[in-house]
C-alpha atoms as a PDB file:
ATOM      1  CA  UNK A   1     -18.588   7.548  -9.995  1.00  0.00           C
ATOM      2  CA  UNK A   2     -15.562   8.428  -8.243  1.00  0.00           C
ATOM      3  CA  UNK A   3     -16.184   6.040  -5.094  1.00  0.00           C
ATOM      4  CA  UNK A   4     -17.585   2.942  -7.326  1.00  0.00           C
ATOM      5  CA  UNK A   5     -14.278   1.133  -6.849  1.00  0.00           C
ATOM      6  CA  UNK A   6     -14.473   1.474  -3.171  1.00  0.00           C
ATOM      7  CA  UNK A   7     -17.967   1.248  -2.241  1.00  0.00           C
ATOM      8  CA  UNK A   8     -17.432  -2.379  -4.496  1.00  0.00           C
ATOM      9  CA  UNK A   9     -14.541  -3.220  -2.048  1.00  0.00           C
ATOM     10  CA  UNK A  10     -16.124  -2.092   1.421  1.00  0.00           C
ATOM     11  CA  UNK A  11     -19.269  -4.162   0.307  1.00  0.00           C
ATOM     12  CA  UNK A  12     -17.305  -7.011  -0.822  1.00  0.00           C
ATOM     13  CA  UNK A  13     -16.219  -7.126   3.417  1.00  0.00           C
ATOM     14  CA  UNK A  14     -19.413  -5.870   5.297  1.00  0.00           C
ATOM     15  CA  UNK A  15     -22.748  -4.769   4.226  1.00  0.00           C
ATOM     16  CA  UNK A  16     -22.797  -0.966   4.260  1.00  0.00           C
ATOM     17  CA  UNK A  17     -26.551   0.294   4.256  1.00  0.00           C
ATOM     18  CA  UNK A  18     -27.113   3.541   2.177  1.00  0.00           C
ATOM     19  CA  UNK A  19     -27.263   5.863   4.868  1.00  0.00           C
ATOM     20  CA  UNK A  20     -23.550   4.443   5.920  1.00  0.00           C
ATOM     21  CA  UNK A  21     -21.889   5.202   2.738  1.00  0.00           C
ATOM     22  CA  UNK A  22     -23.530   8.574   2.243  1.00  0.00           C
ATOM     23  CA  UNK A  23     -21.944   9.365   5.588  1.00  0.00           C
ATOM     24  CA  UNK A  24     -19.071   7.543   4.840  1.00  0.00           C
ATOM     25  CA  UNK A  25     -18.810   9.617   1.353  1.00  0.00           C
ATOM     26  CA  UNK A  26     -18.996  12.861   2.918  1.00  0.00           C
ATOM     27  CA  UNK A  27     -15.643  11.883   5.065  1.00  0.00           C
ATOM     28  CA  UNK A  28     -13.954  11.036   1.540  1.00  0.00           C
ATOM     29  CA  UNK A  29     -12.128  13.575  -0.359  1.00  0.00           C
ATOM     30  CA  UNK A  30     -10.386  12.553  -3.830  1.00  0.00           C
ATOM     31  CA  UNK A  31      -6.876  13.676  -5.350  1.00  0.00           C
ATOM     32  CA  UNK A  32      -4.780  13.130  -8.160  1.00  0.00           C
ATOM     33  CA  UNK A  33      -1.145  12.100  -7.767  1.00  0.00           C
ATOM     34  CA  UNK A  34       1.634  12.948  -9.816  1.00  0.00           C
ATOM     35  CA  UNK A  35       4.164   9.877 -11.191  1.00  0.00           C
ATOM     36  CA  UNK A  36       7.102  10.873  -8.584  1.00  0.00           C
ATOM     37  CA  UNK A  37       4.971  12.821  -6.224  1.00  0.00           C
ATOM     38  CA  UNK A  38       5.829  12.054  -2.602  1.00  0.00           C
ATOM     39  CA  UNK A  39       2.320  11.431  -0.560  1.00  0.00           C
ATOM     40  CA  UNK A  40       4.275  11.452   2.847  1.00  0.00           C
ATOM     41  CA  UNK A  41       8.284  11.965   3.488  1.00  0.00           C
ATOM     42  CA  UNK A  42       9.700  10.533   5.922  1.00  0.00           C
ATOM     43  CA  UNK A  43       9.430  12.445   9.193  1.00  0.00           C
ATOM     44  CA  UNK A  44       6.168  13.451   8.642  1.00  0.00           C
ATOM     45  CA  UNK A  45       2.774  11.765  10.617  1.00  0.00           C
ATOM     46  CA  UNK A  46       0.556  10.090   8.448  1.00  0.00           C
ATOM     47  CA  UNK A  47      -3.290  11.287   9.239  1.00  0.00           C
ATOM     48  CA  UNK A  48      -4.309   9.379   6.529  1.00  0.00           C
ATOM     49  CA  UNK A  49      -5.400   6.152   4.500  1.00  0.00           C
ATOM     50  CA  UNK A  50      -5.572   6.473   1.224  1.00  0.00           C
ATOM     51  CA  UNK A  51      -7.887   3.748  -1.191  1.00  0.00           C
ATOM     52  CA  UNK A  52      -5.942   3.860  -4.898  1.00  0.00           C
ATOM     53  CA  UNK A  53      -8.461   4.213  -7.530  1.00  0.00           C
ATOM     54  CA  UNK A  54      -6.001   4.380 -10.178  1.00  0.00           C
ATOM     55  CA  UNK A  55      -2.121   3.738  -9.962  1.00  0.00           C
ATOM     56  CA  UNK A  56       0.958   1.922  -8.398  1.00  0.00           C
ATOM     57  CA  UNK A  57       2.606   3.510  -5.497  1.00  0.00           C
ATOM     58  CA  UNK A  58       5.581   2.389  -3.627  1.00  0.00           C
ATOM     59  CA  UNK A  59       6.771   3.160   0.057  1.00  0.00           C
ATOM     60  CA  UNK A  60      10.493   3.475   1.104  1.00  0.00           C
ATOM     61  CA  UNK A  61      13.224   4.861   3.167  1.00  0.00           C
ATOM     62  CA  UNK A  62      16.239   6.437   3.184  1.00  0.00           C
ATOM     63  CA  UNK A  63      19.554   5.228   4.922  1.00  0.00           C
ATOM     64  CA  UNK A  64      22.766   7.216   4.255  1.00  0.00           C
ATOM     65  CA  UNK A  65      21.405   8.366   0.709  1.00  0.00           C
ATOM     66  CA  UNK A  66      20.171   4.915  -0.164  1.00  0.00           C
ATOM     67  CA  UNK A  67      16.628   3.972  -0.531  1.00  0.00           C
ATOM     68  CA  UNK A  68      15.287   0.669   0.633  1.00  0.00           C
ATOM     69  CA  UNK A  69      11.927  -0.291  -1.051  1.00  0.00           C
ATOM     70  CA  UNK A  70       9.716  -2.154   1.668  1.00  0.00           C
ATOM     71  CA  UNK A  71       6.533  -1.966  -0.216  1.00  0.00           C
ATOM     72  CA  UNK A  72       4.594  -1.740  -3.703  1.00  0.00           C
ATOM     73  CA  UNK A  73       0.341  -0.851  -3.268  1.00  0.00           C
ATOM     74  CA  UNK A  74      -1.605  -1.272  -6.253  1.00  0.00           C
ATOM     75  CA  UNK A  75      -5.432  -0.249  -7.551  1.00  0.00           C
ATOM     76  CA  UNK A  76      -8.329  -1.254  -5.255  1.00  0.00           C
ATOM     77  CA  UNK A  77      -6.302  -1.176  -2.038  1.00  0.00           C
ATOM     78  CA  UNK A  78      -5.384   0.916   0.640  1.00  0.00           C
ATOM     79  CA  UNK A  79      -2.251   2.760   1.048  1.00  0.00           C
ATOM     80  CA  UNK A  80      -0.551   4.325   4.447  1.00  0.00           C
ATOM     81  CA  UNK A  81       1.893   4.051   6.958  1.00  0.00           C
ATOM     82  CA  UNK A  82      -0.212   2.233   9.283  1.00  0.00           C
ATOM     83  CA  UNK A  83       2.206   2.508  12.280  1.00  0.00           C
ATOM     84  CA  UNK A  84       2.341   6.417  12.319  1.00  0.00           C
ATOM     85  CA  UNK A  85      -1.117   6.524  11.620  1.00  0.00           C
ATOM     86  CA  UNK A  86      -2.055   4.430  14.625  1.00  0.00           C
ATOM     87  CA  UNK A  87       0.775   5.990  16.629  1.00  0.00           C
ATOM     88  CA  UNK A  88       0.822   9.433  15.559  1.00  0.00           C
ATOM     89  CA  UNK A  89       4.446   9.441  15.387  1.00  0.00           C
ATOM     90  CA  UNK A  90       6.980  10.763  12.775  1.00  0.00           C
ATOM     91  CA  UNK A  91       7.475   8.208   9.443  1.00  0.00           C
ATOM     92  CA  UNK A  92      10.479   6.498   8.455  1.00  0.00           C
ATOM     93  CA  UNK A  93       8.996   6.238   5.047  1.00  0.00           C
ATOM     94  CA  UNK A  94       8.364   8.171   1.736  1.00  0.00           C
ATOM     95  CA  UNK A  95       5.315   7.105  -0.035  1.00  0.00           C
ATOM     96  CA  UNK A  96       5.689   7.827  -3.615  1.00  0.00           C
ATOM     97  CA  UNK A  97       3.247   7.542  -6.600  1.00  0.00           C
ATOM     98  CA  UNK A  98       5.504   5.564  -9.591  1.00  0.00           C
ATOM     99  CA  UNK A  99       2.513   6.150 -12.167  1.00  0.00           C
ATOM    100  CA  UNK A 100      -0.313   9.211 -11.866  1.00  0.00           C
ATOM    101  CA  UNK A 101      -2.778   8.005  -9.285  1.00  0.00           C
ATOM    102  CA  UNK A 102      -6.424   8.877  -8.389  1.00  0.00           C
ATOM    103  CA  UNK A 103      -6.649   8.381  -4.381  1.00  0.00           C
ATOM    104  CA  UNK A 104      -9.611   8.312  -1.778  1.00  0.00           C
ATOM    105  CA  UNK A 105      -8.269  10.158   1.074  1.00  0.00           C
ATOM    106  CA  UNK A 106      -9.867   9.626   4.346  1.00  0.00           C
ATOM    107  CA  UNK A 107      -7.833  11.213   7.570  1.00  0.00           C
ATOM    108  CA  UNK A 108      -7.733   9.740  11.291  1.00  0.00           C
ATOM    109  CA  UNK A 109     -10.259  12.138  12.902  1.00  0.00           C
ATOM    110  CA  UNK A 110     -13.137  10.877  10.213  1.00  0.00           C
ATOM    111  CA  UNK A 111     -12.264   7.533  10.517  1.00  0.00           C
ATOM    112  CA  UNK A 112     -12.586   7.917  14.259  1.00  0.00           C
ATOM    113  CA  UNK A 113     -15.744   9.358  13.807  1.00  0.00           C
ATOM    114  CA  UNK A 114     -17.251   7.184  11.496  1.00  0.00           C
ATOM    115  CA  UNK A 115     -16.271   4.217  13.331  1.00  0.00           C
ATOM    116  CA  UNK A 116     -17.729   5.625  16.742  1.00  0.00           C
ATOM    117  CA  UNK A 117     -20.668   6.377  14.101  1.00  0.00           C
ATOM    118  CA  UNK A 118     -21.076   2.699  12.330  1.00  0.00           C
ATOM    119  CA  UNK A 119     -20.579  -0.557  13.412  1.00  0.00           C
ATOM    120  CA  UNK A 120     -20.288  -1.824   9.628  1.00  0.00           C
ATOM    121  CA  UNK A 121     -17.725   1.012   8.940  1.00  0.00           C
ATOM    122  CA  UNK A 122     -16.168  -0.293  12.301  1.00  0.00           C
ATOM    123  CA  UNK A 123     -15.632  -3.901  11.516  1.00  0.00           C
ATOM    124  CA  UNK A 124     -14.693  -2.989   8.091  1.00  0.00           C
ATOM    125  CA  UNK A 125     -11.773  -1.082   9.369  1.00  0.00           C
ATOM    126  CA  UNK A 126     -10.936  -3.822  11.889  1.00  0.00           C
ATOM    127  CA  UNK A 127     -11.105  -6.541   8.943  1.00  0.00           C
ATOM    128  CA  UNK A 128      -8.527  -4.209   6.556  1.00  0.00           C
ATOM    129  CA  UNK A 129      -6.393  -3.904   9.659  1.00  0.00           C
ATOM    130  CA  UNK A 130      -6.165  -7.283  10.131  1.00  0.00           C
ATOM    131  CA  UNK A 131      -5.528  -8.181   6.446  1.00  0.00           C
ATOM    132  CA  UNK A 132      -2.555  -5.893   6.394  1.00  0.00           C
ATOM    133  CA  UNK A 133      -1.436  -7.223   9.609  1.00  0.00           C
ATOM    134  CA  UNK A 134      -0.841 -10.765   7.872  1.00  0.00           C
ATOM    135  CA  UNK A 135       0.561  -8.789   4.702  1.00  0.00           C
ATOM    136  CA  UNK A 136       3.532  -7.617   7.067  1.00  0.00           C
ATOM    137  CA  UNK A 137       3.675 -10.742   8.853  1.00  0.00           C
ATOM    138  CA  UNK A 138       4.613 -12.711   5.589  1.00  0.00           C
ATOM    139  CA  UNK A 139       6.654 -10.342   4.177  1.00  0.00           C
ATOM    140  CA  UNK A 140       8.578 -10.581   7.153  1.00  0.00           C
ATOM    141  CA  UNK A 141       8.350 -14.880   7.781  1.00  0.00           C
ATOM    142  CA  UNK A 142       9.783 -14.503   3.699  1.00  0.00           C
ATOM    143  CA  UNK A 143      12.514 -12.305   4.559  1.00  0.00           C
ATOM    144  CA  UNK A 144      13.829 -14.697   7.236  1.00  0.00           C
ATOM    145  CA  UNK A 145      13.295 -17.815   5.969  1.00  0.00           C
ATOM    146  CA  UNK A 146      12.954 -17.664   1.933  1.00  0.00           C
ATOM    147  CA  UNK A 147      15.736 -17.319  -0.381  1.00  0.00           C
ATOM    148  CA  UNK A 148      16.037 -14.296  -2.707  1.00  0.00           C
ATOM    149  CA  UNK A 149      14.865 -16.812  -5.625  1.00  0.00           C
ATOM    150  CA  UNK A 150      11.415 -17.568  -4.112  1.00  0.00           C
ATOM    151  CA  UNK A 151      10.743 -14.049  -2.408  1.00  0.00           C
ATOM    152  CA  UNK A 152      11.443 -13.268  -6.803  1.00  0.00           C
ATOM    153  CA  UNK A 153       8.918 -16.135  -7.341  1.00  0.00           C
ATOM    154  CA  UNK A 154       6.261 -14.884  -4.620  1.00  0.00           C
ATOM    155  CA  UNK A 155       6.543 -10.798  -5.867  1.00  0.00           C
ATOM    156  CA  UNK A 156       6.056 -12.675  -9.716  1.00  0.00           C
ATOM    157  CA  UNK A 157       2.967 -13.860  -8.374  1.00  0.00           C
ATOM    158  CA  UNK A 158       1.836 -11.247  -6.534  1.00  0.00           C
ATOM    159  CA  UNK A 159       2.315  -8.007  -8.504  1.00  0.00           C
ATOM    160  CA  UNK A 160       3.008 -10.026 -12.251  1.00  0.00           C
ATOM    161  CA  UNK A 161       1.631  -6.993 -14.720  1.00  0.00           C
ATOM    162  CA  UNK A 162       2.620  -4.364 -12.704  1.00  0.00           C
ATOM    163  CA  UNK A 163       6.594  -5.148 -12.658  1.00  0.00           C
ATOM    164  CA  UNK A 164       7.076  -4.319 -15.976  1.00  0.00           C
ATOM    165  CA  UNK A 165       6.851  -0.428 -14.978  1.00  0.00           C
ATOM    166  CA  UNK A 166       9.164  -0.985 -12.004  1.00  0.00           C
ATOM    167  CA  UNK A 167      12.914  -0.041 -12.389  1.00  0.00           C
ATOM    168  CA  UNK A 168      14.394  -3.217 -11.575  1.00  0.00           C
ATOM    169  CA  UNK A 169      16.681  -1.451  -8.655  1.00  0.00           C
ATOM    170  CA  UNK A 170      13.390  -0.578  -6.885  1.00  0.00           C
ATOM    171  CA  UNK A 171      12.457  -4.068  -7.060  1.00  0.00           C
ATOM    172  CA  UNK A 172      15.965  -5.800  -5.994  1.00  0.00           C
ATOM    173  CA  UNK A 173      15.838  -3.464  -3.121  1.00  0.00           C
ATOM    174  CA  UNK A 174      12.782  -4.890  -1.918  1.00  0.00           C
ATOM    175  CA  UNK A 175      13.821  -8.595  -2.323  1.00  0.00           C
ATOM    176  CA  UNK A 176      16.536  -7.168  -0.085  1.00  0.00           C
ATOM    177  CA  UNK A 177      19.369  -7.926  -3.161  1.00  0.00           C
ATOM    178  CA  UNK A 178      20.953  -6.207  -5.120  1.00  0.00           C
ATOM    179  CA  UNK A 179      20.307  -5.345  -8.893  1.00  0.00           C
ATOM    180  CA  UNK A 180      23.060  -7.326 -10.095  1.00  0.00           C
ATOM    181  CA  UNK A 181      21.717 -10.714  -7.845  1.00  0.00           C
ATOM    182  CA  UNK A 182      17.995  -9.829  -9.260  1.00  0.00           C
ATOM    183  CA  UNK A 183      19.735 -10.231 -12.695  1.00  0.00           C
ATOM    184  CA  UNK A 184      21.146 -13.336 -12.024  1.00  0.00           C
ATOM    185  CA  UNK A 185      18.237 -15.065 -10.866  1.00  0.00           C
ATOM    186  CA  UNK A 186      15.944 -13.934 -13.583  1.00  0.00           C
ATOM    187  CA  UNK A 187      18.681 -15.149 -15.886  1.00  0.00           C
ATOM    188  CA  UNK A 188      19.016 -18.377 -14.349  1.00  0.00           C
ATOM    189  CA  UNK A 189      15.094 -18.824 -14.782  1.00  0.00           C
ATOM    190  CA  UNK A 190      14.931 -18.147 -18.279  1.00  0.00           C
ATOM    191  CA  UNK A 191      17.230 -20.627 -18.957  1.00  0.00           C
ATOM    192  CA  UNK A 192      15.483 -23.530 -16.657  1.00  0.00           C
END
């Protein structure tokens, strides 16, 4: 079933009767991604969340020809630029799929709907938003306030598996190093 991995996760937040997620399902519509394949460039508005089903994606941007990873969204979560979404204004981020990925696509004006619609569907959006709200909040705090070493340790523990497949520039950029300082610290920790 092409929804099982969601319908598992919305349920695993609210309690979604039948007649919810049938109307919820009809809002859904399902797409395979491409490894490289941009899901929104920058300047574009983002109408859209997308659940992954399958795959790794990663969002960026671009600043004088360099890009600047800020974030990596893995299977059995949701995927957008939540500030032009809400906003409906232009992104400064590329979304990009760095494996082929199966996503649930479901734009603004169903959402809207469905929310208006279903309380559950409501206060599952509400509890997502808020999730991803402390998401950006500690990627921020770790930023500030952790070294480059323990934002390494906390994106180990976080996304373990999956940084085997990412090019290790992609993932100094987001530790806000460079490759050559990402070296050095996995170094040092192999010999500790």
């Amino acid at each position: 079933m092409k929804f099982e991995a969601l319908n598992k996760y919305c349920n695993s937040l609210v309690k979604i009767s039948d007649d919810e997620w049938s109307d919820f399902e009809r809002h859904l519509s399902v797409k395979k991604i491409k490894k490289k394949e941009l899901i929104l460039k920058q300047g574009q508005i983002c109408d859209y969340v997308a659940f992954i089903n399958t795959g790794f994606l990663r969002m960026y941007h671009t600043l004088e020809s360099v890009e600047k990873t800020t974030g990596f969204f893995i299977e059995n979560f949701w995927v957008t630029d939540y500030s032009s979404f809400l906003t409906g204004s232009p992104s400064i981020y590329h979304i990009q799929a760095l494996e082929p990925c199966e996503l649930v696509f479901l734009y603004k004006k169903d959402m809207n709907y469905l929310y208006n619609k279903h309380h559950s569907l409501d206060k599952m959006g509400r509890l997502i938003a808020e999730f991803l709200y402390v998401m950006i909040e500690r990627r921020s705090v770790s930023l500030l306030l952790d070294s480059a070493e323990t934002r390494w340790e906390k994106l180990q523990q976080q996304f373990s598996p999956l940084l085997q497949r990412v090019p290790q520039y992609m993932i100094a950029s987001f530790l806000g190093i460079t490759p050559e300082a990402l070296s050095r610290i996995k170094s040092k920790k192999v010999r500790q």
